[in-house]
C-alpha atoms as a PDB file:
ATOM      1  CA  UNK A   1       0.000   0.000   0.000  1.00  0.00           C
ATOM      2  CA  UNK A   2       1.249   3.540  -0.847  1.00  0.00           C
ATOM      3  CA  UNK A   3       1.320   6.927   1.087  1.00  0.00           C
ATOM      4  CA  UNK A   4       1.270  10.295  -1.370  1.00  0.00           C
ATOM      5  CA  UNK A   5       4.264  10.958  -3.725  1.00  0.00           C
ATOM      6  CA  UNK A   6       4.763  14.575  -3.726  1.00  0.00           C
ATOM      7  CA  UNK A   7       6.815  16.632  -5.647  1.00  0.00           C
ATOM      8  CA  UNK A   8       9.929  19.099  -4.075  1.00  0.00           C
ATOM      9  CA  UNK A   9       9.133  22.741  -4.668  1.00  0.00           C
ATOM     10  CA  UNK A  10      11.607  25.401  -3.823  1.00  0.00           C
ATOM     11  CA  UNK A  11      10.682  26.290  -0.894  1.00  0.00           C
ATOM     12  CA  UNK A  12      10.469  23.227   0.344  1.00  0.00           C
ATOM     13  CA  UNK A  13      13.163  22.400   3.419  1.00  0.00           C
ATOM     14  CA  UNK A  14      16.388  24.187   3.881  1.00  0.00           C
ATOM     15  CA  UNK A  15      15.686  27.087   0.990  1.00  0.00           C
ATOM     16  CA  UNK A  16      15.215  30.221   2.688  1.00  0.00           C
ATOM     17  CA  UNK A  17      12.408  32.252   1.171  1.00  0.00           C
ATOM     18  CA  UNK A  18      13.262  35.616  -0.473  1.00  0.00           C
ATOM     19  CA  UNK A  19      12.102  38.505   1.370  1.00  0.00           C
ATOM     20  CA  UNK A  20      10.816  41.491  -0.417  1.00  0.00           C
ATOM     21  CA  UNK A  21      11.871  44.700   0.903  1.00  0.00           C
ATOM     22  CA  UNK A  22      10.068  47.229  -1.699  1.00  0.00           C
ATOM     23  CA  UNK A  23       6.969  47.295   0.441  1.00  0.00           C
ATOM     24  CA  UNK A  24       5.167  49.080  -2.102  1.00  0.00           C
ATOM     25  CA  UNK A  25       2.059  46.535  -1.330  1.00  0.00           C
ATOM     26  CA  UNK A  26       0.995  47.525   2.143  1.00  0.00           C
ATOM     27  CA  UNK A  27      -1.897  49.034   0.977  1.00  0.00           C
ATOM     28  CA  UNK A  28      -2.678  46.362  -0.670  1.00  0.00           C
ATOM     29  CA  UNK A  29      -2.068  43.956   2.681  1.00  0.00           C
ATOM     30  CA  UNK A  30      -3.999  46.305   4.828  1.00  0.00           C
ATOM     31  CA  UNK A  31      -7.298  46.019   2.384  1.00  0.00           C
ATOM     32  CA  UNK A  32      -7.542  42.533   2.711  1.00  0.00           C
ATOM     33  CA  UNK A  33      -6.767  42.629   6.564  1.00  0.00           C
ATOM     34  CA  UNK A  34      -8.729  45.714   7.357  1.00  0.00           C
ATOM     35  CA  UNK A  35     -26.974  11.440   5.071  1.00  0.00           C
ATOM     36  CA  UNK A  36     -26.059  12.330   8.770  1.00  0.00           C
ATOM     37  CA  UNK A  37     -25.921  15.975   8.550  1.00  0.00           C
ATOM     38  CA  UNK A  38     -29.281  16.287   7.973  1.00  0.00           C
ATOM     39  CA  UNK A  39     -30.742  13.729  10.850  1.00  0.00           C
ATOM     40  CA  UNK A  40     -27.840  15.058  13.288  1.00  0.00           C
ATOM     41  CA  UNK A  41     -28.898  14.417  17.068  1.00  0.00           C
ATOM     42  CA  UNK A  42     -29.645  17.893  18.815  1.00  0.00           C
ATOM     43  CA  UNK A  43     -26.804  16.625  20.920  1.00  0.00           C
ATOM     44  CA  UNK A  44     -24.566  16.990  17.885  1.00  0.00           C
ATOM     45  CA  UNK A  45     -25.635  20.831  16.996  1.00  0.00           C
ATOM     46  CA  UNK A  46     -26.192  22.695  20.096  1.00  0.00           C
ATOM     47  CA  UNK A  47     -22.337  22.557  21.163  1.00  0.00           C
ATOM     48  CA  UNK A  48     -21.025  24.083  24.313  1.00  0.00           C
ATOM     49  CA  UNK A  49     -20.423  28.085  24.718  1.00  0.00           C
ATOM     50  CA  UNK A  50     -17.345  29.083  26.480  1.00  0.00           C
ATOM     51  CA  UNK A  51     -15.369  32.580  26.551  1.00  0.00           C
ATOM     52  CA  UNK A  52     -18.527  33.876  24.033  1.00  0.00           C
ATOM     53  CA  UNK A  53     -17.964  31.163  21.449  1.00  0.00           C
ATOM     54  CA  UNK A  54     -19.296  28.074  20.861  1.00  0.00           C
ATOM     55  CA  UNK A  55     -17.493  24.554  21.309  1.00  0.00           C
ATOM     56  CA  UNK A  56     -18.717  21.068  19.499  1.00  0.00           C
ATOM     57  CA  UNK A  57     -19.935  18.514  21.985  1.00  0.00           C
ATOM     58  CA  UNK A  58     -20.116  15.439  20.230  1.00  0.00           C
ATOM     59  CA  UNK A  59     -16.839  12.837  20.340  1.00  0.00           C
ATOM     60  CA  UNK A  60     -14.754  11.062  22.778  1.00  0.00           C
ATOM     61  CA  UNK A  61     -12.405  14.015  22.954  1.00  0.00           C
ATOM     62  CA  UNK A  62     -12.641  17.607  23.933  1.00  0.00           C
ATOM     63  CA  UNK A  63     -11.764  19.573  20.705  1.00  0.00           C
ATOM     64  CA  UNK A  64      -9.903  22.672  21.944  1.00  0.00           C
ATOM     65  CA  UNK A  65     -11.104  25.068  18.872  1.00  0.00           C
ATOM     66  CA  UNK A  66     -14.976  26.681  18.387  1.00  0.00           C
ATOM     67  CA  UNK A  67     -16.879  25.075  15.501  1.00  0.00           C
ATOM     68  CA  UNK A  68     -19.335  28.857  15.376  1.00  0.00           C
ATOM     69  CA  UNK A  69     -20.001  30.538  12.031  1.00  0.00           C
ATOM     70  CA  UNK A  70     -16.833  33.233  12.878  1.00  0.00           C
ATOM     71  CA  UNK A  71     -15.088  29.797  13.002  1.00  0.00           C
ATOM     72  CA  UNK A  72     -16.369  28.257   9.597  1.00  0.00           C
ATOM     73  CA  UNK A  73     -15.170  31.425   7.666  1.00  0.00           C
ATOM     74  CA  UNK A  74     -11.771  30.830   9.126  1.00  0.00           C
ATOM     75  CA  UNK A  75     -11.821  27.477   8.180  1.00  0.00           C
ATOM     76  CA  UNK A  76     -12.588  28.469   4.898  1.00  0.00           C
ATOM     77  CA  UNK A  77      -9.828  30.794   4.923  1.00  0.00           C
ATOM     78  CA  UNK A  78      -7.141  28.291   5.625  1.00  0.00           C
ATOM     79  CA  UNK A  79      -8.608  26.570   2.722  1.00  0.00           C
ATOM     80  CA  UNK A  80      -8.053  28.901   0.059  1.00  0.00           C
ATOM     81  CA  UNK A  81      -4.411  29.227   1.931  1.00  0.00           C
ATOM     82  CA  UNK A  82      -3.214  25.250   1.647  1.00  0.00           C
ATOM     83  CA  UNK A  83      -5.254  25.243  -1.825  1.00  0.00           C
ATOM     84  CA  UNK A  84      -2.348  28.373  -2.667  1.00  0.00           C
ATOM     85  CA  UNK A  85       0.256  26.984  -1.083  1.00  0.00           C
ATOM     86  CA  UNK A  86       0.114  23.485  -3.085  1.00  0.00           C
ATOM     87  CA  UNK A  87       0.066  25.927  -6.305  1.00  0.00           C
ATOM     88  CA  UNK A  88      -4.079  25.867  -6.575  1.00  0.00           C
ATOM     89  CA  UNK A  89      -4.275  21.960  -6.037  1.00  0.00           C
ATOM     90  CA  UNK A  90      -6.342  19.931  -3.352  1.00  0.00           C
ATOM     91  CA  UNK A  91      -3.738  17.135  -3.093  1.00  0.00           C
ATOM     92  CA  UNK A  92      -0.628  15.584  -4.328  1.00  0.00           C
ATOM     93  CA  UNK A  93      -1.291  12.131  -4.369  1.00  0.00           C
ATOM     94  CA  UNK A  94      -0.450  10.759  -8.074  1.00  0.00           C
ATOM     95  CA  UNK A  95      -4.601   9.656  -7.912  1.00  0.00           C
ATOM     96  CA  UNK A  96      -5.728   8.182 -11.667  1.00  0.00           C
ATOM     97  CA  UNK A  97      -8.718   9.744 -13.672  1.00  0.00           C
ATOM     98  CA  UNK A  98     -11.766   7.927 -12.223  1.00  0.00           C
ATOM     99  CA  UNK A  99     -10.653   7.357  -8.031  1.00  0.00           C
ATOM    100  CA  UNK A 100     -14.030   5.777  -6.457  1.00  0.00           C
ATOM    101  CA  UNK A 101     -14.333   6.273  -3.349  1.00  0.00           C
ATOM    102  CA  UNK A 102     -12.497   9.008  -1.354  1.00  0.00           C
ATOM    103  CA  UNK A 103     -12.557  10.229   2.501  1.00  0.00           C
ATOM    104  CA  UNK A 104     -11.693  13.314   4.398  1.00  0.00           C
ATOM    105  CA  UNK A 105     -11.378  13.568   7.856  1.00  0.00           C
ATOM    106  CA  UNK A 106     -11.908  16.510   9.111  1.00  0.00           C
ATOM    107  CA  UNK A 107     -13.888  17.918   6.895  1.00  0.00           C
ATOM    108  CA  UNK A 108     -14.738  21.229   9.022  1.00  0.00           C
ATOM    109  CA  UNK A 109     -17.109  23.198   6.830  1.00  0.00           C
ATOM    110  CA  UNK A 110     -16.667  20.544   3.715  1.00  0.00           C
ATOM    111  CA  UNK A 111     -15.164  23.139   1.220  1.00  0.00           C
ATOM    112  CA  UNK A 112     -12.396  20.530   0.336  1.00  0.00           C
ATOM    113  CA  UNK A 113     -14.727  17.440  -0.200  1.00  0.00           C
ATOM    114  CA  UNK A 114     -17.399  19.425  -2.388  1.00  0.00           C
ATOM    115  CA  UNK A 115     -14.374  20.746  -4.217  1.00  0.00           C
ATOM    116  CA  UNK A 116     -13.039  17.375  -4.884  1.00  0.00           C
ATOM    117  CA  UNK A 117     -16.327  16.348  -5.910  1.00  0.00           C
ATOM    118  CA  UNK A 118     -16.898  18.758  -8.284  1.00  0.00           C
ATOM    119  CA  UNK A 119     -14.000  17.950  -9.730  1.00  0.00           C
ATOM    120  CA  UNK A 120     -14.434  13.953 -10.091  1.00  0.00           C
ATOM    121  CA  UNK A 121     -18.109  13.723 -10.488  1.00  0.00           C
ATOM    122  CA  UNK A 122     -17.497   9.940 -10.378  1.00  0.00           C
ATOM    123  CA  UNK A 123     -16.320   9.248  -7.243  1.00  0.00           C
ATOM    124  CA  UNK A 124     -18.092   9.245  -4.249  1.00  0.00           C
ATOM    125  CA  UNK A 125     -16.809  11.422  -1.537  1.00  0.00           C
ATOM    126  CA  UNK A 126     -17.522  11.061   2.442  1.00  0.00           C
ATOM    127  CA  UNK A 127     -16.715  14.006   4.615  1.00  0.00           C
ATOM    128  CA  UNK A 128     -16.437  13.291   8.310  1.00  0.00           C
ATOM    129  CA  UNK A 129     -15.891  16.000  11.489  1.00  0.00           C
ATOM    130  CA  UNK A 130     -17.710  15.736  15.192  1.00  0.00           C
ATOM    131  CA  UNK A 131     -19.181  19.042  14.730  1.00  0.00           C
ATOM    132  CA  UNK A 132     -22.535  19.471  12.100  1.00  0.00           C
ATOM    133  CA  UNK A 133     -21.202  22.236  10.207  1.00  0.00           C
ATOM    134  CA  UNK A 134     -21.269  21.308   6.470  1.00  0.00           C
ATOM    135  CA  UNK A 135     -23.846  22.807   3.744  1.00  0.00           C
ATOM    136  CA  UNK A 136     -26.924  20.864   3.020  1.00  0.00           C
ATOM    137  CA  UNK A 137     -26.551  22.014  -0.628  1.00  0.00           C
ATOM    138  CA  UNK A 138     -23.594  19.741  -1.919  1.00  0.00           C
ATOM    139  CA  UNK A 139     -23.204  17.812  -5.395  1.00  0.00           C
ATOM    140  CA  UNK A 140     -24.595  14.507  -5.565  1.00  0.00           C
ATOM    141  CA  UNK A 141     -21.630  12.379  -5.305  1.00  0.00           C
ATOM    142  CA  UNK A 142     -20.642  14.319  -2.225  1.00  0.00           C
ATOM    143  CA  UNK A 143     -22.101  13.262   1.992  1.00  0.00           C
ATOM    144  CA  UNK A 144     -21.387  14.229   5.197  1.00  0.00           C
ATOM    145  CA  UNK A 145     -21.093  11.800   8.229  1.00  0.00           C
ATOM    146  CA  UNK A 146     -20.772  13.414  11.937  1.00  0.00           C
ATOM    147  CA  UNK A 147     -17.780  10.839  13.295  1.00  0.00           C
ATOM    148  CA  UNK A 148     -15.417  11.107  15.570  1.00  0.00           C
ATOM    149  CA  UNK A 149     -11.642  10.141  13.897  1.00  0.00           C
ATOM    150  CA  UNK A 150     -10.641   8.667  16.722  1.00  0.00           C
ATOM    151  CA  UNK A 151     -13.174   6.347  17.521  1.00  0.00           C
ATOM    152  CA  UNK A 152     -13.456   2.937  15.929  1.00  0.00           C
ATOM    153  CA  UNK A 153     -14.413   3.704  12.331  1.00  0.00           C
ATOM    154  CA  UNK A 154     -16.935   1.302  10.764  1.00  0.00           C
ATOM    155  CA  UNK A 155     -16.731   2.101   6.756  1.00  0.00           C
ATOM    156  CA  UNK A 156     -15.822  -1.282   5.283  1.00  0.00           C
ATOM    157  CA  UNK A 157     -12.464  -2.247   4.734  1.00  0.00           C
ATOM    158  CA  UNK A 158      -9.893  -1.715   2.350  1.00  0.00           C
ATOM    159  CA  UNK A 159     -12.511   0.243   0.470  1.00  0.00           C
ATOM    160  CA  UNK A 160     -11.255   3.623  -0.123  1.00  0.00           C
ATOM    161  CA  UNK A 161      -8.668   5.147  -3.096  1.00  0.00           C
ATOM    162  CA  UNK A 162      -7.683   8.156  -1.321  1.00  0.00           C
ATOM    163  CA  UNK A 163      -8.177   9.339   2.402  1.00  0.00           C
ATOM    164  CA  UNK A 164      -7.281  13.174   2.951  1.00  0.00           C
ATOM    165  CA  UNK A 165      -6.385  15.296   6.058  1.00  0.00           C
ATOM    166  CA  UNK A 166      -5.745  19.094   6.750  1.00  0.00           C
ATOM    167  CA  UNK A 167      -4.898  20.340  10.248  1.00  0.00           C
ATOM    168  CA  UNK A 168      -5.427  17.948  12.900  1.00  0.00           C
ATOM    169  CA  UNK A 169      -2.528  19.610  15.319  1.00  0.00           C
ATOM    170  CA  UNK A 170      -3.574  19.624  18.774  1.00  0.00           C
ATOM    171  CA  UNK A 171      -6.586  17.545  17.649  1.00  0.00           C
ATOM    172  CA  UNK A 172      -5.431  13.791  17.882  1.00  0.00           C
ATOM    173  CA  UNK A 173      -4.672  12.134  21.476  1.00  0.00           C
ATOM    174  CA  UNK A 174      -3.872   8.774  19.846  1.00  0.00           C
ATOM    175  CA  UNK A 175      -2.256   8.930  16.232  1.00  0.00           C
ATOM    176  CA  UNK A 176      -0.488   5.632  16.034  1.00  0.00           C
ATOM    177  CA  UNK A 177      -4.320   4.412  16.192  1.00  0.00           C
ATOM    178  CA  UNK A 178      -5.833   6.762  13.465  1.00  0.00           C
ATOM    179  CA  UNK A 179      -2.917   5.945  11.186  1.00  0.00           C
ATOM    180  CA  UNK A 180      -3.571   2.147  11.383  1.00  0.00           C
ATOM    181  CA  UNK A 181      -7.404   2.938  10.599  1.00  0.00           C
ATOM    182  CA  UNK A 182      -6.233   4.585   7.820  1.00  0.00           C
ATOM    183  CA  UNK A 183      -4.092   1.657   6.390  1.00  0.00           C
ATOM    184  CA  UNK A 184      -7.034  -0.841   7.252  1.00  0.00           C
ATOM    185  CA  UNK A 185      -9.623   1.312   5.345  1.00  0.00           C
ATOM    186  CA  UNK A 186      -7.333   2.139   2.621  1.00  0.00           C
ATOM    187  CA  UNK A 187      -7.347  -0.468  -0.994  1.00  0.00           C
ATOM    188  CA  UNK A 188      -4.083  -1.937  -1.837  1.00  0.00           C
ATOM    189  CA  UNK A 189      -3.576   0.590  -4.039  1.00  0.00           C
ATOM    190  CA  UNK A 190      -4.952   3.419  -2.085  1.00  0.00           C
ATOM    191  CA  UNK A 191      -3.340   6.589  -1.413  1.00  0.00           C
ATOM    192  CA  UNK A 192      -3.000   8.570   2.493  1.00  0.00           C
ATOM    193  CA  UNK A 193      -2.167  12.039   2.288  1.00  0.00           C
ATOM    194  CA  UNK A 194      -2.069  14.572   5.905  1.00  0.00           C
ATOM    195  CA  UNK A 195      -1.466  18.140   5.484  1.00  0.00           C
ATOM    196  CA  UNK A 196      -0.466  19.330   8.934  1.00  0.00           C
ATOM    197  CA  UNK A 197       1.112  22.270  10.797  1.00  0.00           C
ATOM    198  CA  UNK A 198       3.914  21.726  13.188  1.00  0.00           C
ATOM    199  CA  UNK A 199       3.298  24.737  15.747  1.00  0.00           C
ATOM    200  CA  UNK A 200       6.547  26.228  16.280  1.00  0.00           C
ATOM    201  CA  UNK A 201       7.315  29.725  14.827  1.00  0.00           C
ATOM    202  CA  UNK A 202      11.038  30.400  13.117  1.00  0.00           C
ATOM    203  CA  UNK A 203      12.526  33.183  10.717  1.00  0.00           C
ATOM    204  CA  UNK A 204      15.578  32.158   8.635  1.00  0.00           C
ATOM    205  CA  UNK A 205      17.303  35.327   9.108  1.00  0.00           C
ATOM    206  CA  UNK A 206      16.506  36.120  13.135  1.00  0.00           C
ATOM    207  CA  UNK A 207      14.285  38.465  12.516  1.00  0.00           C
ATOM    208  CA  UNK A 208      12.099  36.613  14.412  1.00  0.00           C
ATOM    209  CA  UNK A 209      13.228  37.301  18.398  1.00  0.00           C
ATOM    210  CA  UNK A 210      13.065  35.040  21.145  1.00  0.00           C
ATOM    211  CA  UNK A 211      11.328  36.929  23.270  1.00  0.00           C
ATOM    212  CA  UNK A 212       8.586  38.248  21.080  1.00  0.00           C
ATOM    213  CA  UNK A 213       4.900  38.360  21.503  1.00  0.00           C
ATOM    214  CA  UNK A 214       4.338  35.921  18.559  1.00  0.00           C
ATOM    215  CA  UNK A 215       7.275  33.180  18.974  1.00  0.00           C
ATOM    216  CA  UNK A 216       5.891  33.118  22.954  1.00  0.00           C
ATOM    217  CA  UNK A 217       2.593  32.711  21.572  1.00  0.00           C
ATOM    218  CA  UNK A 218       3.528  29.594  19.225  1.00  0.00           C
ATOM    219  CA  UNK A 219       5.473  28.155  22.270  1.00  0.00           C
ATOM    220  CA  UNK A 220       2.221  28.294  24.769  1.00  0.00           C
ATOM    221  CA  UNK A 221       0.603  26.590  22.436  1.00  0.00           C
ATOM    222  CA  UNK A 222       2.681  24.014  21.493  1.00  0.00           C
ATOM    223  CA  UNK A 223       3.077  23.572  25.522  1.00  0.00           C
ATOM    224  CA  UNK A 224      -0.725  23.519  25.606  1.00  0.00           C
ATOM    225  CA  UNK A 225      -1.440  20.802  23.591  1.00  0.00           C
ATOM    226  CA  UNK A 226       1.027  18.483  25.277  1.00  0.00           C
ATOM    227  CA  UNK A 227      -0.840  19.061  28.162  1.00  0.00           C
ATOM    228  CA  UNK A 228      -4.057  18.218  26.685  1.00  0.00           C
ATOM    229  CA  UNK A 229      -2.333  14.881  25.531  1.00  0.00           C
ATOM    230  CA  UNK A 230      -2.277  15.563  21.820  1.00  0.00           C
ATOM    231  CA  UNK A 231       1.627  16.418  21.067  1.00  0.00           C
ATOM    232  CA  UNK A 232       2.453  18.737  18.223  1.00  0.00           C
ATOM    233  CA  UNK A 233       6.098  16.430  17.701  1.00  0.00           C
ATOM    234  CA  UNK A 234       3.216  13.726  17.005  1.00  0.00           C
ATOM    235  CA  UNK A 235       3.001  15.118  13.227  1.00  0.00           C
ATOM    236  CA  UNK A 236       7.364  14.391  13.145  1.00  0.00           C
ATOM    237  CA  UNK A 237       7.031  10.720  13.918  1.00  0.00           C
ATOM    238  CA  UNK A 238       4.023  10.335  11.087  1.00  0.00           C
ATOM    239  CA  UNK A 239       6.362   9.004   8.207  1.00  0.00           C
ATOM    240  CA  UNK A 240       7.709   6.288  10.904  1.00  0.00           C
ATOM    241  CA  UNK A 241       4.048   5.663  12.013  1.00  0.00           C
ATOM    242  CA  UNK A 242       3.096   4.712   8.678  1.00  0.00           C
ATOM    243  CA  UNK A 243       5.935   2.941   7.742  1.00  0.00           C
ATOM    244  CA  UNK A 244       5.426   0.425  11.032  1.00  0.00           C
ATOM    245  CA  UNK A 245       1.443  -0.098   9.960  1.00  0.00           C
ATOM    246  CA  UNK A 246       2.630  -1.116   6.567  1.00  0.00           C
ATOM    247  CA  UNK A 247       2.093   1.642   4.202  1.00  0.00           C
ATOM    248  CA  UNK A 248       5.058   1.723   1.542  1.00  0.00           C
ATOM    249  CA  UNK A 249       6.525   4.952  -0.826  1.00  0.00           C
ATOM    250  CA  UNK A 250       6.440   7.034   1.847  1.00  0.00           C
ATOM    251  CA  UNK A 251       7.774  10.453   1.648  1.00  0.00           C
ATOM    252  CA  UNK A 252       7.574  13.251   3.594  1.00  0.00           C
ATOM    253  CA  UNK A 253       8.552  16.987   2.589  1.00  0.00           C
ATOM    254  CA  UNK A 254       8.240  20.242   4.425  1.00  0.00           C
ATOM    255  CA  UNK A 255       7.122  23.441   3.204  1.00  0.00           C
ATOM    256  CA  UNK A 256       7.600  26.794   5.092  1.00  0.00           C
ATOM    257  CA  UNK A 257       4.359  28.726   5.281  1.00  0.00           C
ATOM    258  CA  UNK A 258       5.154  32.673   5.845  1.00  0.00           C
ATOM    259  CA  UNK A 259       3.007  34.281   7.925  1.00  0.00           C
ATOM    260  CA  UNK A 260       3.168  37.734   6.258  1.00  0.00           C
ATOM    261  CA  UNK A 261       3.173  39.230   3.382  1.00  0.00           C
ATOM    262  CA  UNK A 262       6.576  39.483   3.142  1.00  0.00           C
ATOM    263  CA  UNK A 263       7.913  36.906   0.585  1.00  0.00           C
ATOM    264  CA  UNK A 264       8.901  38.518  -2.547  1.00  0.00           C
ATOM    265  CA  UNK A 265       7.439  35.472  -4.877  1.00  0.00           C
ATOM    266  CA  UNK A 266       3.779  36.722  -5.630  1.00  0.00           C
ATOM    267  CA  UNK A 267       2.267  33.296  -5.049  1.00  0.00           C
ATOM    268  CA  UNK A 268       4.121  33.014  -1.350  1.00  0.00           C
ATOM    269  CA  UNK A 269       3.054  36.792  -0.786  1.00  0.00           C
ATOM    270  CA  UNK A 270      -0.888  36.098  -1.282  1.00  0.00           C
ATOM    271  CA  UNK A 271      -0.443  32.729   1.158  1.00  0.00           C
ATOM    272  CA  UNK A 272       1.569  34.750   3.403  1.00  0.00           C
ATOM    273  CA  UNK A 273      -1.351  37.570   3.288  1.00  0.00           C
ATOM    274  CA  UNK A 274      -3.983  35.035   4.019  1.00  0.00           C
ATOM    275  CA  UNK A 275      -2.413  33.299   7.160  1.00  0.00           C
ATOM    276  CA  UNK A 276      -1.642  36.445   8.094  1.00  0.00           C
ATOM    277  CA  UNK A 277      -5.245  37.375   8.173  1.00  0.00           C
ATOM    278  CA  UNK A 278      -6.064  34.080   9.599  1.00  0.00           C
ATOM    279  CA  UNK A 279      -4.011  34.336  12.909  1.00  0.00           C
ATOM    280  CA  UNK A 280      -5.204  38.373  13.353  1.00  0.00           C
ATOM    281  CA  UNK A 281      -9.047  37.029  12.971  1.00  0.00           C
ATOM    282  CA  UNK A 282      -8.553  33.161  14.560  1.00  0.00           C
ATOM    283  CA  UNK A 283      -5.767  33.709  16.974  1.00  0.00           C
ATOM    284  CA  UNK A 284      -8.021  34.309  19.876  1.00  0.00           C
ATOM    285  CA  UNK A 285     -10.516  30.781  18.794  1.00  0.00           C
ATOM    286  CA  UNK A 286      -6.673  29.366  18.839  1.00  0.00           C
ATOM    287  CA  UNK A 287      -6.228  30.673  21.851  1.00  0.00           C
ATOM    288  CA  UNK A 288      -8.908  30.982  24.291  1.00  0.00           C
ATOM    289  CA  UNK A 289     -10.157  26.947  25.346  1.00  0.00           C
ATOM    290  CA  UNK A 290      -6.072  26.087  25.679  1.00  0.00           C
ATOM    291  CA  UNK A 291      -4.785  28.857  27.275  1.00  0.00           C
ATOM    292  CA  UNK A 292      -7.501  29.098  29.968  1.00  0.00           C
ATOM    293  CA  UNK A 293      -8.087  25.374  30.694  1.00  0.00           C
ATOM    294  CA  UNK A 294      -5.565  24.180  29.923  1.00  0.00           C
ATOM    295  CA  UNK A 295      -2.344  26.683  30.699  1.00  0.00           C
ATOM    296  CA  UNK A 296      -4.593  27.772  33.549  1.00  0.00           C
ATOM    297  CA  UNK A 297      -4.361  31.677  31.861  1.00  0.00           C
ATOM    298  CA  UNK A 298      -8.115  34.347  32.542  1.00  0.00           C
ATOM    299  CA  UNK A 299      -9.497  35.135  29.367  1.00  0.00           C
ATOM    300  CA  UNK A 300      -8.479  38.544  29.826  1.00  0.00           C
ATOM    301  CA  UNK A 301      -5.001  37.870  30.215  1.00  0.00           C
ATOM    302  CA  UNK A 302      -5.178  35.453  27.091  1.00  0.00           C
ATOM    303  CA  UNK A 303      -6.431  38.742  25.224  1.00  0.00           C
ATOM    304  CA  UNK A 304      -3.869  41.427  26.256  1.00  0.00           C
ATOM    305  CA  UNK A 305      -1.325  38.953  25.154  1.00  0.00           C
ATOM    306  CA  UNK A 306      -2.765  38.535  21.796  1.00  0.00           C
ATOM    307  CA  UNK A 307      -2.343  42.306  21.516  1.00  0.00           C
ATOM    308  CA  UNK A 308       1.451  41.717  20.538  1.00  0.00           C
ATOM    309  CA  UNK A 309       1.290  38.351  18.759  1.00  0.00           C
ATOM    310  CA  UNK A 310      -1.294  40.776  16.182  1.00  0.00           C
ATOM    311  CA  UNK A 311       1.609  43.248  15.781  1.00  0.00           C
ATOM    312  CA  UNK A 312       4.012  40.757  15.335  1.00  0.00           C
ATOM    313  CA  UNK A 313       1.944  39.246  12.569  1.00  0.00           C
ATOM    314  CA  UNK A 314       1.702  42.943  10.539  1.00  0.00           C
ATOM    315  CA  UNK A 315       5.095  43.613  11.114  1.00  0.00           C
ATOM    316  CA  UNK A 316       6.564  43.235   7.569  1.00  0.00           C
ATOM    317  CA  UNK A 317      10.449  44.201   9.557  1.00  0.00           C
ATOM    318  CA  UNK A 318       9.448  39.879  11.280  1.00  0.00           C
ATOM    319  CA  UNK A 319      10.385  37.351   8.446  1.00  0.00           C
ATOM    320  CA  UNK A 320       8.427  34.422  10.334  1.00  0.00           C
ATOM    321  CA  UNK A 321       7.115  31.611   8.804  1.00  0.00           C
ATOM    322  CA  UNK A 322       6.236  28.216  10.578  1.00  0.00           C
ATOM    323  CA  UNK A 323       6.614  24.393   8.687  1.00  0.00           C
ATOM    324  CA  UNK A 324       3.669  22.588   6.875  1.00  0.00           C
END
């Protein structure tokens, strides 16, 4: 059985990303700144308010981030961000014309599964997430299931081509377990491919201090989710999980996501641009379950130190970026 294939870019690794210093595009930055689902259990959709937002109750696990509709546009966000970061394409995998039947856990608000369905209106494509959040209006060959990923699945056996993943950082308590699911649901052929953040915030050329607002920030975090048992280093050991479950081909490759607009490649500007304007309008959802009940923080001291972390992030002087 295979895991995805993917291609080295440039700015993959070691390559340090070019910074521009014309500048001449703040203004520019500043403007963009400035079926289950529908037989859901009311236990499923009511969720659990906390600090103003609302939480998902449903699963064996306490997801630390809100599932609300400020939430879903986020999500949404960070979509069209990976979507520009892999040059406009959902996935990598080396998938043939007609792939059957496809998963995606995770699925959030479902943007990537109706996308992929769209796109091969002959497969069938299952979107799963523990929080009711998808559209109702979706193409045919596209469903949504309300599932927990770490609970013991119960789709049939080596009956999927392609099972897909964005962003389960701080998510997963037991990975070894979901990556063996994986490889049992997966056909012989079948292709695994994760897409996921490791939480640690870096600069190739120091501009990025120890001590500032937004590297303190990424280290809380990271500290937070060992705490709530799901380790961020988790996402390092995932070619060596798969390897020990079975899975074969499989290659690993890192890509540096800026989080400004300060790349001078166009393409790398834009994603820069839009994480950028997903941590000013998402860092305090990031923030506000872990840091209070989990770092043990007030909610008011979780929002004056956002108040840096945000200048950090529009600082075009901070070259940070953090690996994908």
């Amino acid at each position: 059985m295979t895991s995805t294939a993917l291609e080295i870019r440039p700015e993959i690794g070691n390559t340090a990303i070019e910074v521009d210093s014309d500048g001449s595009d703040s203004a520019y930055a500043e403007s963009i700144t400035s079926s289950y689902a529908s037989s859901v259990a009311s236990e499923v959709t009511r969720g659990v308010f906390e600090n103003g937002r609302r939480y998902h109750s449903y699963g064996k696990e306490q997801y630390a981030f809100p599932n609300d509709e400020q939430e879903q546009d986020w999500l949404d966000m960070q979509h069209a961000m990976h979507t520009a970061l892999l040059e406009e394409k959902l996935f990598w995998a080396p998938l043939g014309p007609n792939p059957q039947r496809i998963l995606d856990l995770g699925t959030g608000t479902g943007i990537w599964a109706i996308e992929f369905a769209d796109m091969y209106p002959s497969a069938q494509v299952i979107g799963t997430d523990i929080s009711a959040i998808q559209p109702s209006w979706v193409p045919a060959n596209c469903q949504f299931e309300i599932d927990d990923a770490e609970s013991d699945w119960t789709f049939a056996r080596d009956s999927f081509d392609f099972i897909h993943n964005r962003n389960f950082v701080c998510a997963i308590r037991d990975w070894k377990k979901l990556v063996k699911q994986t490889f049992d649901h997966l056909k012989p052929s079948g292709w695994m491919e994760w897409h996921e953040k490791y939480p640690v915030a870096l600069s190739d050329d120091g501009s990025l201090k120890p001590d500032s607002p937004y590297k303190l920030w990424a280290t809380n975090f990271f500290n937070a989710g060992v705490k709530l048992g799901s380790h961020p280093d988790s996402i390092k050991q995932m070619k060596s999980m798969m390897e020990e479950v079975g899975y074969v081909d499989v290659q690993e490759h890192v890509l540096k996501l800026p989080c400004g607009p300060w790349p001078k490649d166009k393409r790398l500007k834009y994603v820069g641009l839009l994480e950028m304007t997903n941590g000013l309008e998402g860092m305090g959802a990031l923030s506000l379950m872990l840091f209070t009940k989990v770092l043990g923080m007030t909610r008011e001291e979780t929002e004056v130190s956002l108040i840096g972390v945000r200048s950090d992030l529009k600082d075009r002087s901070i070259h940070s970026y953090i690996p994908l």
